[in-house]
Protein backbone atom coordinates (compact mmCIF):
# COMPACT_ATOMS: atom_id res chain seq x y z
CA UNK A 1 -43.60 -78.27 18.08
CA UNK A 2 -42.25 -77.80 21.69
CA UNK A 3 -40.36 -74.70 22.56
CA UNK A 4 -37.47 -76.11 23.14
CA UNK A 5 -37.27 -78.00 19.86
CA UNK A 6 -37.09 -74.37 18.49
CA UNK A 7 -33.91 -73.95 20.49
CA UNK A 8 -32.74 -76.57 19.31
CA UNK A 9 -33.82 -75.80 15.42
CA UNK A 10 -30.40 -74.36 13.52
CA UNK A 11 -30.68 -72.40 10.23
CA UNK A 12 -28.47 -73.52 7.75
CA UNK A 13 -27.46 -70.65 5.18
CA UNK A 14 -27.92 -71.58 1.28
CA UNK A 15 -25.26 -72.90 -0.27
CA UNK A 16 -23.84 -70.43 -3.18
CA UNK A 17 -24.36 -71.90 -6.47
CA UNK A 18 -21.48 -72.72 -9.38
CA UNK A 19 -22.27 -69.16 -11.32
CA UNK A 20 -21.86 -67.43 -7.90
CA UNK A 21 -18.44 -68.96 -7.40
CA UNK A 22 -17.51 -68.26 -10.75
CA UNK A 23 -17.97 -64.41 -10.36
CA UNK A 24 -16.63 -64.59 -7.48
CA UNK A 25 -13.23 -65.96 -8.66
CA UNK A 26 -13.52 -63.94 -11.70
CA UNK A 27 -13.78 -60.47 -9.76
CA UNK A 28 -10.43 -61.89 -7.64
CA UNK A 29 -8.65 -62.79 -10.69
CA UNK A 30 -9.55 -59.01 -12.53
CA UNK A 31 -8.78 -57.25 -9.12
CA UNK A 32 -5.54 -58.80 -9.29
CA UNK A 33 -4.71 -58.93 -12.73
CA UNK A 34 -5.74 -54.81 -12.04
CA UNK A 35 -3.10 -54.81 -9.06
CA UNK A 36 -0.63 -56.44 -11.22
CA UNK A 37 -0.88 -54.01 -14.06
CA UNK A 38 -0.93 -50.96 -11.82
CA UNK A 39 2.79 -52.09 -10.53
CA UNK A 40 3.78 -53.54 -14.11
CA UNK A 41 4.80 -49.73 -15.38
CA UNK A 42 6.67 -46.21 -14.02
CA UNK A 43 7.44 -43.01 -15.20
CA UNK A 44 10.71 -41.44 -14.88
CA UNK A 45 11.32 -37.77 -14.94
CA UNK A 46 13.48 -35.90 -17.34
CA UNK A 47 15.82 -35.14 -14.47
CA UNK A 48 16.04 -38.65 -13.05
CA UNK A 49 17.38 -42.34 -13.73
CA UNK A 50 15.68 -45.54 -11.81
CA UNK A 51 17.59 -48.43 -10.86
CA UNK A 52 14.88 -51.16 -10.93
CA UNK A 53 16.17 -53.64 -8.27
CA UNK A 54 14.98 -57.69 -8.57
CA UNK A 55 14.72 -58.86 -4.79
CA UNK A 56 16.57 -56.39 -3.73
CA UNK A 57 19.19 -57.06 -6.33
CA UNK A 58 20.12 -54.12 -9.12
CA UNK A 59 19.44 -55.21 -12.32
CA UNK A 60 19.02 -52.27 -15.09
CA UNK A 61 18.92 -48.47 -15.11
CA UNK A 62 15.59 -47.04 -16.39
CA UNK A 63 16.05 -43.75 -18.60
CA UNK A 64 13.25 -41.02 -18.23
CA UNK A 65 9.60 -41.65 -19.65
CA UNK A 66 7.44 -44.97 -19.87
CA UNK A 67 8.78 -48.00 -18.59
CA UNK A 68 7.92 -50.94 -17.52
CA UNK A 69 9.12 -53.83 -14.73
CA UNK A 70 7.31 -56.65 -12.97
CA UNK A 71 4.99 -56.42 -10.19
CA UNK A 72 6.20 -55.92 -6.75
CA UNK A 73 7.39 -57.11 -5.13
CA UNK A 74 9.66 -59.31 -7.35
CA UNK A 75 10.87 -55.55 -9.07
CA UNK A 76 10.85 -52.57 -7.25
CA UNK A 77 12.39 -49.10 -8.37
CA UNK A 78 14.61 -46.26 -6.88
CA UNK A 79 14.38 -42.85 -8.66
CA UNK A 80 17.48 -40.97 -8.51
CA UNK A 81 18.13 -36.89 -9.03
CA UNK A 82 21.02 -36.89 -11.51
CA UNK A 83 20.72 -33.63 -13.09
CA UNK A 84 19.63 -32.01 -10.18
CA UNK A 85 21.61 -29.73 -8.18
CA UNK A 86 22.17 -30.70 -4.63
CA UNK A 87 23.13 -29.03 -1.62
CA UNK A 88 24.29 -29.72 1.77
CA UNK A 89 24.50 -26.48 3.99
CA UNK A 90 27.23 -26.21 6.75
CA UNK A 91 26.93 -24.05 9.97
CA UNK A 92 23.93 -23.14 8.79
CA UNK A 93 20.28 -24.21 7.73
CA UNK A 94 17.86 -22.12 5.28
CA UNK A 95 13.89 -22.89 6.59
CA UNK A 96 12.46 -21.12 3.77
CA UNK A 97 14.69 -19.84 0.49
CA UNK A 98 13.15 -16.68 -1.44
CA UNK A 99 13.34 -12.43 -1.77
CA UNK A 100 13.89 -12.88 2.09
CA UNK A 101 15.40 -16.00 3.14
CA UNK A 102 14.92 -17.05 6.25
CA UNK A 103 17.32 -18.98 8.47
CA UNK A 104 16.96 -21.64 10.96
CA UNK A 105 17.88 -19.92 14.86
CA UNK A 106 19.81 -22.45 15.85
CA UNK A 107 23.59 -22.76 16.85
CA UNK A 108 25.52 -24.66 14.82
CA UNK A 109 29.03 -24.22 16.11
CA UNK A 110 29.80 -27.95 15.95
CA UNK A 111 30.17 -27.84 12.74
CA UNK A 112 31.10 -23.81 11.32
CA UNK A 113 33.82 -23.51 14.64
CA UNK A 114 37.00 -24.07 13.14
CA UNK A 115 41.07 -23.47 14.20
CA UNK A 116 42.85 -21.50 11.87
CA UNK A 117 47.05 -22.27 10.82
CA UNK A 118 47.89 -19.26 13.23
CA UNK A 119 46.11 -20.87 16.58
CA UNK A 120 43.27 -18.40 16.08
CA UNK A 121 39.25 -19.62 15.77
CA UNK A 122 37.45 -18.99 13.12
CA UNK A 123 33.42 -19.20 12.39
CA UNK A 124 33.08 -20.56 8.63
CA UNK A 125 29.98 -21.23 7.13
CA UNK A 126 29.65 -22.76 4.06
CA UNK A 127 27.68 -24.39 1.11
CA UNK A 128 28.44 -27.72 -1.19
CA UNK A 129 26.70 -27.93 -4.53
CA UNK A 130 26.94 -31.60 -6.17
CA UNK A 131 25.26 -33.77 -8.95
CA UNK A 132 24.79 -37.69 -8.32
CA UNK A 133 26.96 -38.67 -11.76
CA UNK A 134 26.97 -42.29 -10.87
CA UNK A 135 23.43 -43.84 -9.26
CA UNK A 136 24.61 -47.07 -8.47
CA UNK A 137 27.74 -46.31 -6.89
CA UNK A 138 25.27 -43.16 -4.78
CA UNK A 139 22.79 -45.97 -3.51
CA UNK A 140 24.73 -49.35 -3.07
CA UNK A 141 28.79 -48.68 -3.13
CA UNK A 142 28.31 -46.26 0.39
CA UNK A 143 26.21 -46.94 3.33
CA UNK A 144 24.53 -43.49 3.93
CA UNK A 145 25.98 -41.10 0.99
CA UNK A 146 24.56 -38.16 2.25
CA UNK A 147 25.80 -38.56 5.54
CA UNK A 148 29.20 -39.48 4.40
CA UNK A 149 29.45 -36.61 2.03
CA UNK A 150 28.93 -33.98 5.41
CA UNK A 151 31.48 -35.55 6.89
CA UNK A 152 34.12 -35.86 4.37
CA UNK A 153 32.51 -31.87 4.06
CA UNK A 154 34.01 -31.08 7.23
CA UNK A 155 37.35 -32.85 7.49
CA UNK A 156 38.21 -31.61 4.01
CA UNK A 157 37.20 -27.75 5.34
CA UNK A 158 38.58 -28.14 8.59
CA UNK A 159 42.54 -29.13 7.07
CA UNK A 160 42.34 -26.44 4.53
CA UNK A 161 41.91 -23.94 7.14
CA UNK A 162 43.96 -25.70 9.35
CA UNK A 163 46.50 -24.72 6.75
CA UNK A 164 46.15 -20.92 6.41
CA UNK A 165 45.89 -18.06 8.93
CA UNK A 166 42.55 -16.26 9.74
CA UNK A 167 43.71 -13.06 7.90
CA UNK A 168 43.90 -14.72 4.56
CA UNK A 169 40.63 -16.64 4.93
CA UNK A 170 38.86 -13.57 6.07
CA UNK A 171 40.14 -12.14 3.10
CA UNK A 172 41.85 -12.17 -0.07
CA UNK A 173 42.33 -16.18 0.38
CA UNK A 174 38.21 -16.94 0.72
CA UNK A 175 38.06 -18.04 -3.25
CA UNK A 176 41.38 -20.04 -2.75
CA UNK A 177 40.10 -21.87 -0.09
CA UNK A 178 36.79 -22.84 -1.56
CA UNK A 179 39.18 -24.41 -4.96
CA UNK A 180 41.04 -26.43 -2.40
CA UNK A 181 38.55 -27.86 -0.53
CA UNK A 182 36.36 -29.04 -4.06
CA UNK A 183 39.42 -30.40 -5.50
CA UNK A 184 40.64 -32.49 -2.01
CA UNK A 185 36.21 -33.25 -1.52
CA UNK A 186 36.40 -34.53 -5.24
CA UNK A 187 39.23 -36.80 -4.88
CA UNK A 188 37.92 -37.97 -1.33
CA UNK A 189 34.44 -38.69 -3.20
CA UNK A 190 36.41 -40.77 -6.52
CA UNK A 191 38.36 -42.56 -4.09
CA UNK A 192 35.11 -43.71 -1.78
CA UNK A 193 33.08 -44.27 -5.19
CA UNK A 194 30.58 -42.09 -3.86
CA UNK A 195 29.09 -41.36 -7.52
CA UNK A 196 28.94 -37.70 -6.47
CA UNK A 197 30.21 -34.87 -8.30
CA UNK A 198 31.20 -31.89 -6.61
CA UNK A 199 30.25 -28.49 -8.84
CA UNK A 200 31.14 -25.42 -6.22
CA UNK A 201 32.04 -25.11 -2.14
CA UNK A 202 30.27 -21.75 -1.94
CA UNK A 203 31.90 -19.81 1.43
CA UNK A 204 28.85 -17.70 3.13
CA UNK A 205 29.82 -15.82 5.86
CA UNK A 206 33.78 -16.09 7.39
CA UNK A 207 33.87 -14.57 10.99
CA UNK A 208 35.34 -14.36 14.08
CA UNK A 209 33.55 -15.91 17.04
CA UNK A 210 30.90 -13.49 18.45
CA UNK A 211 33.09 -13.10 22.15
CA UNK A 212 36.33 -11.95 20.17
CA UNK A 213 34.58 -9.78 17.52
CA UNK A 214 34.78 -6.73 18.81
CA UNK A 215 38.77 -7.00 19.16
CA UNK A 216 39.26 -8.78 16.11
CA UNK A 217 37.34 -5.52 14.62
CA UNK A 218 39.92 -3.41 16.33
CA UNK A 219 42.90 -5.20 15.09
CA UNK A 220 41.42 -5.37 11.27
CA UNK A 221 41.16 -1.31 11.55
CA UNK A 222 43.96 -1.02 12.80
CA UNK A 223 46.04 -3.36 10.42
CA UNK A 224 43.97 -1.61 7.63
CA UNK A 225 45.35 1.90 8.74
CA UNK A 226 48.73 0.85 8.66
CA UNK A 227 47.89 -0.01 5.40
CA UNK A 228 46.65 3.48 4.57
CA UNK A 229 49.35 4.91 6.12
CA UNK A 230 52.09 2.23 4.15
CA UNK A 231 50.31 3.20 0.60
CA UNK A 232 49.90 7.16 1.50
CA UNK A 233 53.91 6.85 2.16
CA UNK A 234 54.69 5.19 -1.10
CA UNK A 235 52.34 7.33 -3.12
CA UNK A 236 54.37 10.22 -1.67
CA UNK A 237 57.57 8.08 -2.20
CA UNK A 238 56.76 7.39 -5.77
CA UNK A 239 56.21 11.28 -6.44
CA UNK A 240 58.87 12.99 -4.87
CA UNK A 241 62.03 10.19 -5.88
CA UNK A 242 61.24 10.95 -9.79
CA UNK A 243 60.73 14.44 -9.19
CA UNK A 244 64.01 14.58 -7.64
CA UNK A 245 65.59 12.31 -9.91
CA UNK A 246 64.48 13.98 -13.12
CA UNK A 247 65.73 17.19 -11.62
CA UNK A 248 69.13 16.07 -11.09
CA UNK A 249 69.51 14.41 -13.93
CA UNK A 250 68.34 17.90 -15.85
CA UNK A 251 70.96 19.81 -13.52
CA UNK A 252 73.31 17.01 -14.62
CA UNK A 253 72.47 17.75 -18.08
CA UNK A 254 72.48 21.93 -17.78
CA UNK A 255 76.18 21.39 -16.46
CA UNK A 256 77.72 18.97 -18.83
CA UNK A 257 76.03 21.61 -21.74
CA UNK A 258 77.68 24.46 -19.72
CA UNK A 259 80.89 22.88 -20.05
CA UNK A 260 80.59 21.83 -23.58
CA UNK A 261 79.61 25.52 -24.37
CA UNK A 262 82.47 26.58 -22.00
CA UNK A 263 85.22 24.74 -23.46
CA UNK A 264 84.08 25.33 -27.34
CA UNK A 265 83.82 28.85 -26.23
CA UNK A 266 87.39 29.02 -24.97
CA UNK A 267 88.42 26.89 -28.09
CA UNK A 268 86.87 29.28 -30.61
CA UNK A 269 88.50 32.29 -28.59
CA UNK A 270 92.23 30.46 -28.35
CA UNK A 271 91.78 30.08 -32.12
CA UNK A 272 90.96 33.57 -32.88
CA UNK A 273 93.69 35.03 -30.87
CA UNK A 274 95.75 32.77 -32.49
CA UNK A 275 94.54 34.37 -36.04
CA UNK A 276 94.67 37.46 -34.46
CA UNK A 277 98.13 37.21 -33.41
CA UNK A 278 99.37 35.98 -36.80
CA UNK A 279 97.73 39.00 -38.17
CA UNK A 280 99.07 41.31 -35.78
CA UNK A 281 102.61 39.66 -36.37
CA UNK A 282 102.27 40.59 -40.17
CA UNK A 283 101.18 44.35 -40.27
CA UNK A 284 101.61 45.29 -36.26
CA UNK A 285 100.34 49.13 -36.75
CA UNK A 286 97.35 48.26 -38.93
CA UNK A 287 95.96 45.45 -36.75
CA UNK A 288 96.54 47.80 -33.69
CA UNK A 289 94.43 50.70 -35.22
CA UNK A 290 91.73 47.55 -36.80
CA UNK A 291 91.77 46.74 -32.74
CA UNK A 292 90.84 50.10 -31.38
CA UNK A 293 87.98 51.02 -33.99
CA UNK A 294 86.62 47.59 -33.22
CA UNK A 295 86.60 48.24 -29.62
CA UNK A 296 85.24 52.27 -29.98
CA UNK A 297 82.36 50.53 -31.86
CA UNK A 298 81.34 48.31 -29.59
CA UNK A 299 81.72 50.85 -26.31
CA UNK A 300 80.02 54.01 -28.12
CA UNK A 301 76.35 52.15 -28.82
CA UNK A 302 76.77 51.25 -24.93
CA UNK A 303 76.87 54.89 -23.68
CA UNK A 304 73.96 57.38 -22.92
CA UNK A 305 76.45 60.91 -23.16
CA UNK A 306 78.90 61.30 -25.42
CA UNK A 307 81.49 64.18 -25.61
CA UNK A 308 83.45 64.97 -28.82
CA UNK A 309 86.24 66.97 -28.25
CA UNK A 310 88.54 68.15 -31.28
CA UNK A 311 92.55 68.46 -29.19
CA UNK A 312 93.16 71.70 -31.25
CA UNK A 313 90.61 73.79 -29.78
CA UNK A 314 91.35 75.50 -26.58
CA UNK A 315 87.92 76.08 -24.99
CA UNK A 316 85.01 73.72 -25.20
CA UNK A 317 81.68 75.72 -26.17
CA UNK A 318 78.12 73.51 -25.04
CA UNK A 319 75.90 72.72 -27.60
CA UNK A 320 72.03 72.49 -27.58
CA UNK A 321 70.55 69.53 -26.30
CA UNK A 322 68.87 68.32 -29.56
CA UNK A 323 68.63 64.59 -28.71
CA UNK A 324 65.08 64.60 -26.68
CA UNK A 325 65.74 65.08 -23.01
CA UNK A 326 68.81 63.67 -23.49
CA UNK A 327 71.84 64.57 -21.86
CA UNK A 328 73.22 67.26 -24.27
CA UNK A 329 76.02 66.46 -26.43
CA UNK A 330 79.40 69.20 -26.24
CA UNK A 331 81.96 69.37 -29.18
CA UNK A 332 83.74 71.80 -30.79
CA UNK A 333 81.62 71.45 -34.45
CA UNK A 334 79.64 68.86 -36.30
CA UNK A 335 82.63 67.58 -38.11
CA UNK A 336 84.87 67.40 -34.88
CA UNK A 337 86.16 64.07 -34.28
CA UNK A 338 88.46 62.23 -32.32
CA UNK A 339 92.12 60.72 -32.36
């Protein structure tokens, strides 16, 4: 043979025979018979619901565990977090949550900066907790949920402030705020058909901007020691007025009981002169000489010497002082007496 008949030679390969084909086909036909029973089943966790969609098309809502759905991509499914608590974070973002949580660095004014009912600024951070109650309506009623539900977030939170002065959202009106703003979110979320459920607007941290703070610090001390200075003057208020008024009230008392004695006093003595006089008008000498013994009795007890002194002796002799230290007593005899 001439070289350049070998050039010219080509090799033909061997044709496969009809057992190769077969195995051939029948390895395609397991491989995808494998493929098709691989996508023919899903699991769905306790905490979810899948919507298995049919070209794109929702057909039926897959509880959790085993199910199953046709190959894709004629069925494909969505897995939703329905008892799962959600949150969307506002003026704020949390890098890593634990003991020590640490923040994200960066500004976030756009969306915490807010103006407050009295023309004042205020920095509010905040946090939304919500459920996904309703699937379909979360995936296929609104284009973007997530992204809708931050903004409705921030209009809601921006008129409820809008509505109240920074004093009261600074503080005592911070848990009043937060019930508004879930209540007006809620109904913004029904009305959109959002399928979300709004559990709790959590408020974080309420400040003044960082250029005003330290005036804004000034003012709340010195609004608080007005304060001080308003409840130190009605403590003292509150103690001295009842003091005062329970003291008049018992000098009111003392003189309306002086009078009462006073006037039954000068009752019972009108009455006994009266008595007395009809007395005296019946036996004049006897009620005269009742009189003077009376009176002797009650000035004798009352004196500290005493003198007896009989009118038909001439000279007065001193006796002995006999009555311990006492100023001595002078009479004419023991039986001397007065009259």
């Amino acid at each position: 043979m001439e070289p350049h008949d070998i050039k010219n030679l080509k090799v033909k390969p061997p044709k496969p025979n009809a057992e190769q084909v077969r195995s051939f086909i029948g390895f395609v036909v397991v491989f995808i018979m494998a493929i098709v029973a691989w996508n023919s089943w899903f699991t769905v966790e306790p905490e979810e619901v899948g919507l298995v969609l049919r070209f794109g098309k929702y057909v039926r809502e897959a509880k959790p565990g085993l199910n199953f759905k046709l190959p894709a991509p004629v069925e494909t499914v969505i897995k939703v977090p329905v008892q799962r608590q959600l949150k969307e974070e506002f003026g704020f973002r949390t890098v890593r949550p634990g003991m020590r949580t640490s923040l994200n660095p960066r500004s976030y004014d756009s969306e915490s900066l807010m103006l407050t009912g009295d023309l004042n600024v205020a920095v509010v951070e905040w946090i939304a907790q919500y459920r996904i109650r309703e699937p379909y309506k979360f995936l296929f009623k609104v284009k973007n949920p997530q992204v809708t539900f931050r903004d409705m977030n921030e209009a809601v939170m921006r008129e409820v402030v809008g509505n109240h002065s920074v004093n009261d959202i600074l503080t005592t009106g911070r848990q009043f705020v937060a019930d508004r703003v879930k209540q007006e979110l809620q109904r913004l979320c029904d009305k959109y058909e959002t399928g979300i459920i709004v559990e709790q607007i959590v408020l974080q941290d309420v400040t003044p901007p960082d250029p005003v703070k330290p005036s804004f610090n000034e003012v709340n001390q010195a609004q608080q020691e007005r304060e001080t200075r308003i409840n130190q003057a009605k403590a003292r208020y509150n103690k001295a007025i009842p003091k005062a008024k329970g003291e008049a009230l018992r000098m009111i008392q003392q003189a309306e009981g002086y009078a009462t004695d006073r006037i039954n006093r000068a009752q019972g003595d009108a009455a006994f002169f009266n008595a007395l006089y009809a007395s005296y008008e019946k036996a004049p000498e006897v009620t005269r000489k009742r009189l003077f013994l009376e009176a002797m009795d009650d000035i004798y007890p009352a004196l500290d010497r005493k003198v007896v002194v009989d009118h038909q002796l001439k000279g007065i002799i001193p006796l002995l002082s006999i009555n311990d230290g006492k100023l001595p007593v002078t009479g004419a005899g023991a039986q001397g007496g007065a009259k």
